[in-house]
C-alpha atoms as a PDB file:
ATOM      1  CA  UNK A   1     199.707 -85.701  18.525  1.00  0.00           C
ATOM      2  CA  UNK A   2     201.692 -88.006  20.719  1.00  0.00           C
ATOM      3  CA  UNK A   3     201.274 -90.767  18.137  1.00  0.00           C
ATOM      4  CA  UNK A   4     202.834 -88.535  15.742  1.00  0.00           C
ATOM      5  CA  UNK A   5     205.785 -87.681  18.011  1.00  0.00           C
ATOM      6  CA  UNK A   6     206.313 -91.344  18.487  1.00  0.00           C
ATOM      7  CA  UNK A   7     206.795 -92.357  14.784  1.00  0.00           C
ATOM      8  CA  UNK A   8     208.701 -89.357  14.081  1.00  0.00           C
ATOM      9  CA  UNK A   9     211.150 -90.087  16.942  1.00  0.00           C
ATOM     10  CA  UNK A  10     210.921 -94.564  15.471  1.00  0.00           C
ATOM     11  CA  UNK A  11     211.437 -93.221  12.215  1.00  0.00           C
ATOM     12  CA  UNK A  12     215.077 -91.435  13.106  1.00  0.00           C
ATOM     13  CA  UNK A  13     215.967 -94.228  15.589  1.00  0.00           C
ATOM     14  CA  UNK A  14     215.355 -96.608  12.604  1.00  0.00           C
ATOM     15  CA  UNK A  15     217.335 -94.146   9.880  1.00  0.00           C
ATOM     16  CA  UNK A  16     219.971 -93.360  12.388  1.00  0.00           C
ATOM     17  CA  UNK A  17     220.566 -97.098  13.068  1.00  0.00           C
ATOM     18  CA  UNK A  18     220.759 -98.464   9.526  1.00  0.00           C
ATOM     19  CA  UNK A  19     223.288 -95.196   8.709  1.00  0.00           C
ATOM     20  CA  UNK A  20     225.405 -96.356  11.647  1.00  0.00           C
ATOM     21  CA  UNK A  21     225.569-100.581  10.300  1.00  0.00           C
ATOM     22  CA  UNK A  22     226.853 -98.774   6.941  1.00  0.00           C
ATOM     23  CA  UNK A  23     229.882 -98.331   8.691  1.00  0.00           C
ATOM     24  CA  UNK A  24     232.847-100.365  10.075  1.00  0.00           C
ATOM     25  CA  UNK A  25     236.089 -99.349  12.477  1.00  0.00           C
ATOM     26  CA  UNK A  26     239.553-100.595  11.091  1.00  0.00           C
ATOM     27  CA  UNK A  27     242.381-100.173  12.949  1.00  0.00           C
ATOM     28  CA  UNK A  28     246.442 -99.544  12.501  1.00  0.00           C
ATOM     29  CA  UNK A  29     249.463 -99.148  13.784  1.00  0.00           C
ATOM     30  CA  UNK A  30     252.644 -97.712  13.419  1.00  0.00           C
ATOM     31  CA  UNK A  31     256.105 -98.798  14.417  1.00  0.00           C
ATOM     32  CA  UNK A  32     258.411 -96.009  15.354  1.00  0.00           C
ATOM     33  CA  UNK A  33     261.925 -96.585  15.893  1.00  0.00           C
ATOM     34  CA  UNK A  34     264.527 -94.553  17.344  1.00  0.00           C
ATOM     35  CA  UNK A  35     267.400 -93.778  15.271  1.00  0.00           C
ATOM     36  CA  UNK A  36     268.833 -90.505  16.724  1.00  0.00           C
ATOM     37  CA  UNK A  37     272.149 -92.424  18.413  1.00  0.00           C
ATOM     38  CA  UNK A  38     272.970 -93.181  14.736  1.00  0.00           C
ATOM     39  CA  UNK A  39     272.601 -89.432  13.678  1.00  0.00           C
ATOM     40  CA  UNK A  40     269.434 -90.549  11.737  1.00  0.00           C
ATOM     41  CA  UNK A  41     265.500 -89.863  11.630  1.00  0.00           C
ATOM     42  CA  UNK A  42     262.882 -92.096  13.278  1.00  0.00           C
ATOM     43  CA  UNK A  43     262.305 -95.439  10.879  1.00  0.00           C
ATOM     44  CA  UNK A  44     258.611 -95.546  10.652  1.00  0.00           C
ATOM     45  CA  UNK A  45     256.700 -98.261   9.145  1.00  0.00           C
ATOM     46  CA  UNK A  46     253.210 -98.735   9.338  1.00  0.00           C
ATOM     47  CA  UNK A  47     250.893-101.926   9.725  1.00  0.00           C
ATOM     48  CA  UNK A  48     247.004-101.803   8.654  1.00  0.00           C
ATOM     49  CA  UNK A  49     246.740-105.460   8.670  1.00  0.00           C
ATOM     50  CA  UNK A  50     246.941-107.641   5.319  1.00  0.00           C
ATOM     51  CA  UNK A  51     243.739-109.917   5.188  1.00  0.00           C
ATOM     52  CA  UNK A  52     241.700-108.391   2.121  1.00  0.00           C
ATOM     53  CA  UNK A  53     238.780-109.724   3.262  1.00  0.00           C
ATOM     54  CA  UNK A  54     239.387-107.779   6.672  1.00  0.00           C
ATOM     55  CA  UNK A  55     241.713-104.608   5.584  1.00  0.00           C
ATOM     56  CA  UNK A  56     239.581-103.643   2.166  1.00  0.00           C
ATOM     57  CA  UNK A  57     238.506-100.132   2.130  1.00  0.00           C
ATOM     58  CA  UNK A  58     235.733 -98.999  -0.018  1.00  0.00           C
ATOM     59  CA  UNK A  59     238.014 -96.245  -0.490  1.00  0.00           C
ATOM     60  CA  UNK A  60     240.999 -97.331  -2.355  1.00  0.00           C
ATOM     61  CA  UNK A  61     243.184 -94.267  -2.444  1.00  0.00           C
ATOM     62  CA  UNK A  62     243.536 -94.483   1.658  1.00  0.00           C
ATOM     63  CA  UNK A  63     245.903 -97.475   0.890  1.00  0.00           C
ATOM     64  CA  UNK A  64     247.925 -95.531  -0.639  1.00  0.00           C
ATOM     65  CA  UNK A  65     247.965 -92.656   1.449  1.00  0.00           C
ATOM     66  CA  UNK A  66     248.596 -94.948   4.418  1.00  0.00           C
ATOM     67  CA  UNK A  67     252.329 -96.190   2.445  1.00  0.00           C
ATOM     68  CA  UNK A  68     253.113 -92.731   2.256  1.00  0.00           C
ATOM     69  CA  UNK A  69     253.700 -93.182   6.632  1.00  0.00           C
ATOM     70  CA  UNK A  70     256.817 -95.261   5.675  1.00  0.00           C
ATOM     71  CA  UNK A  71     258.033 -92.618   3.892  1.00  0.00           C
ATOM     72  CA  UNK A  72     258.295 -90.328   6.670  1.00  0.00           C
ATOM     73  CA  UNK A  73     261.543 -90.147   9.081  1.00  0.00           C
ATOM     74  CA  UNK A  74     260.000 -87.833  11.924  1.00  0.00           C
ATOM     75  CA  UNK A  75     257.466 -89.973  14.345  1.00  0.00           C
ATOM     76  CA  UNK A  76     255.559 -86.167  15.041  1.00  0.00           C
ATOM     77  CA  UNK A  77     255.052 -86.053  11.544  1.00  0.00           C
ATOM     78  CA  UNK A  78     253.251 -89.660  11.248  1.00  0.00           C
ATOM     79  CA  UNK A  79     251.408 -89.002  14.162  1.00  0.00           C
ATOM     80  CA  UNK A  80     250.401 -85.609  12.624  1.00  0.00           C
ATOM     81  CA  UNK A  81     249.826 -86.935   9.084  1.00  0.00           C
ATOM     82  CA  UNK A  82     247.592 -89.929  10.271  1.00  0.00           C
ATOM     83  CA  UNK A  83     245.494 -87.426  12.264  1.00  0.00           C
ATOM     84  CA  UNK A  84     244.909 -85.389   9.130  1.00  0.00           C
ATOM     85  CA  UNK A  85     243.735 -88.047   7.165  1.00  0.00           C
ATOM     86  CA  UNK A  86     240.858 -88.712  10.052  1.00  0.00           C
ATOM     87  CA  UNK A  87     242.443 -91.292  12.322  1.00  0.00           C
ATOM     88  CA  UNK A  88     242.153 -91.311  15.788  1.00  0.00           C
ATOM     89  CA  UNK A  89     244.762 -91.901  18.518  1.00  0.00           C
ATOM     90  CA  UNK A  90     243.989 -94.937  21.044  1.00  0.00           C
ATOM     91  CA  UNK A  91     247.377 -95.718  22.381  1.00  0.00           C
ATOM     92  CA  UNK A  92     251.343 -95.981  22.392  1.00  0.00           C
ATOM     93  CA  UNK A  93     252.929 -99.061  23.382  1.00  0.00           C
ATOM     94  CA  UNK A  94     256.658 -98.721  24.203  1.00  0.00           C
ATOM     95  CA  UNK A  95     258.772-101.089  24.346  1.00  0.00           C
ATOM     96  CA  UNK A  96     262.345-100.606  26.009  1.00  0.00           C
ATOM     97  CA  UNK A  97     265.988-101.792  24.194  1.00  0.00           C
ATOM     98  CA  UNK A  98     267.059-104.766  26.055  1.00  0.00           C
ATOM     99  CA  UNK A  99     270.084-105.491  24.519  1.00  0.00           C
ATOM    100  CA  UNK A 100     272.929-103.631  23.909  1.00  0.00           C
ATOM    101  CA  UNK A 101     272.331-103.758  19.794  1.00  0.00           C
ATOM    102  CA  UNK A 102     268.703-102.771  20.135  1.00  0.00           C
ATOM    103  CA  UNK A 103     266.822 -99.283  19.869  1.00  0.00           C
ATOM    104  CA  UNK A 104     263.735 -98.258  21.522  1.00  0.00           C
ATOM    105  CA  UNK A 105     260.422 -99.019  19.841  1.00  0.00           C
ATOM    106  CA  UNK A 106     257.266 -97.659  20.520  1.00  0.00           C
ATOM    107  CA  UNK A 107     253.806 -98.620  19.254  1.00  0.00           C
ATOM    108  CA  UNK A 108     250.692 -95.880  18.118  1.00  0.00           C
ATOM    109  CA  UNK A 109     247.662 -97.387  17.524  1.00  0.00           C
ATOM    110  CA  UNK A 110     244.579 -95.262  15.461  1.00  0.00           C
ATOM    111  CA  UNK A 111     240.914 -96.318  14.416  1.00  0.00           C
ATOM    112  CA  UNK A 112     238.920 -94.937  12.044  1.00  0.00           C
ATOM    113  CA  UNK A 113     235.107 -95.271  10.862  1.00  0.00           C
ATOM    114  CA  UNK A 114     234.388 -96.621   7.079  1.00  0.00           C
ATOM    115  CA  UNK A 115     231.700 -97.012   4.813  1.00  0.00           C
ATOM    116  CA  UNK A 116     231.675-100.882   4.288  1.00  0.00           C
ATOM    117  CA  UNK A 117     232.600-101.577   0.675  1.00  0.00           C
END
């Protein structure tokens, strides 16, 4: 009986472990800057790295639902949107206006689990 326990409990360690190499984390991140002093929305642009090799997801429509981020001009909204499409928050970077001609910039980063292609 313990025999049979053991193999049952090797054979879902093995399954569970060959699921979990199917998959790979990718990472992006999203530039918001501050454009409220100009009467304006947030400028939003979004970086999910550009080596192929690195960047390509199995599924192709996610590239274009990540573009859609530049689109937006409210940084709650790209923070929102990238959460519904199954990202999840790791950090904000900020970085504060130095100069007198400079805006304040901060810096989300997200991860998110994919099949490998």
């Amino acid at each position: 009986m313990k025999t049979l326990q053991l193999l049952i409990l090797y054979l879902l360690l093995v399954v569970t472990g060959i699921k979990a190499q199917n998959k790979v984390e990718r990472y992006c991140k999203i530039y918001v800057i501050s454009q409220s002093a100009k009467g304006k929305g947030d400028k939003i642009t979004i970086d999910y790295g550009k080596n192929d090799k690195i960047s390509a997801y199995k599924d192709t429509t996610m590239l274009k639902s990540l573009e859609k981020v530049n689109e937006l001009d409210n940084c709650i909204d790209a923070l929102n949107y990238l959460e519904d499409l199954g990202w999840e928050f790791v950090n904000m970077v900020p970085h504060r206006a130095l100069y007198v001609n400079e805006t304040d910039r901060k810096e989300f980063y997200f991860r998110k689990s994919f099949e490998k292609k």
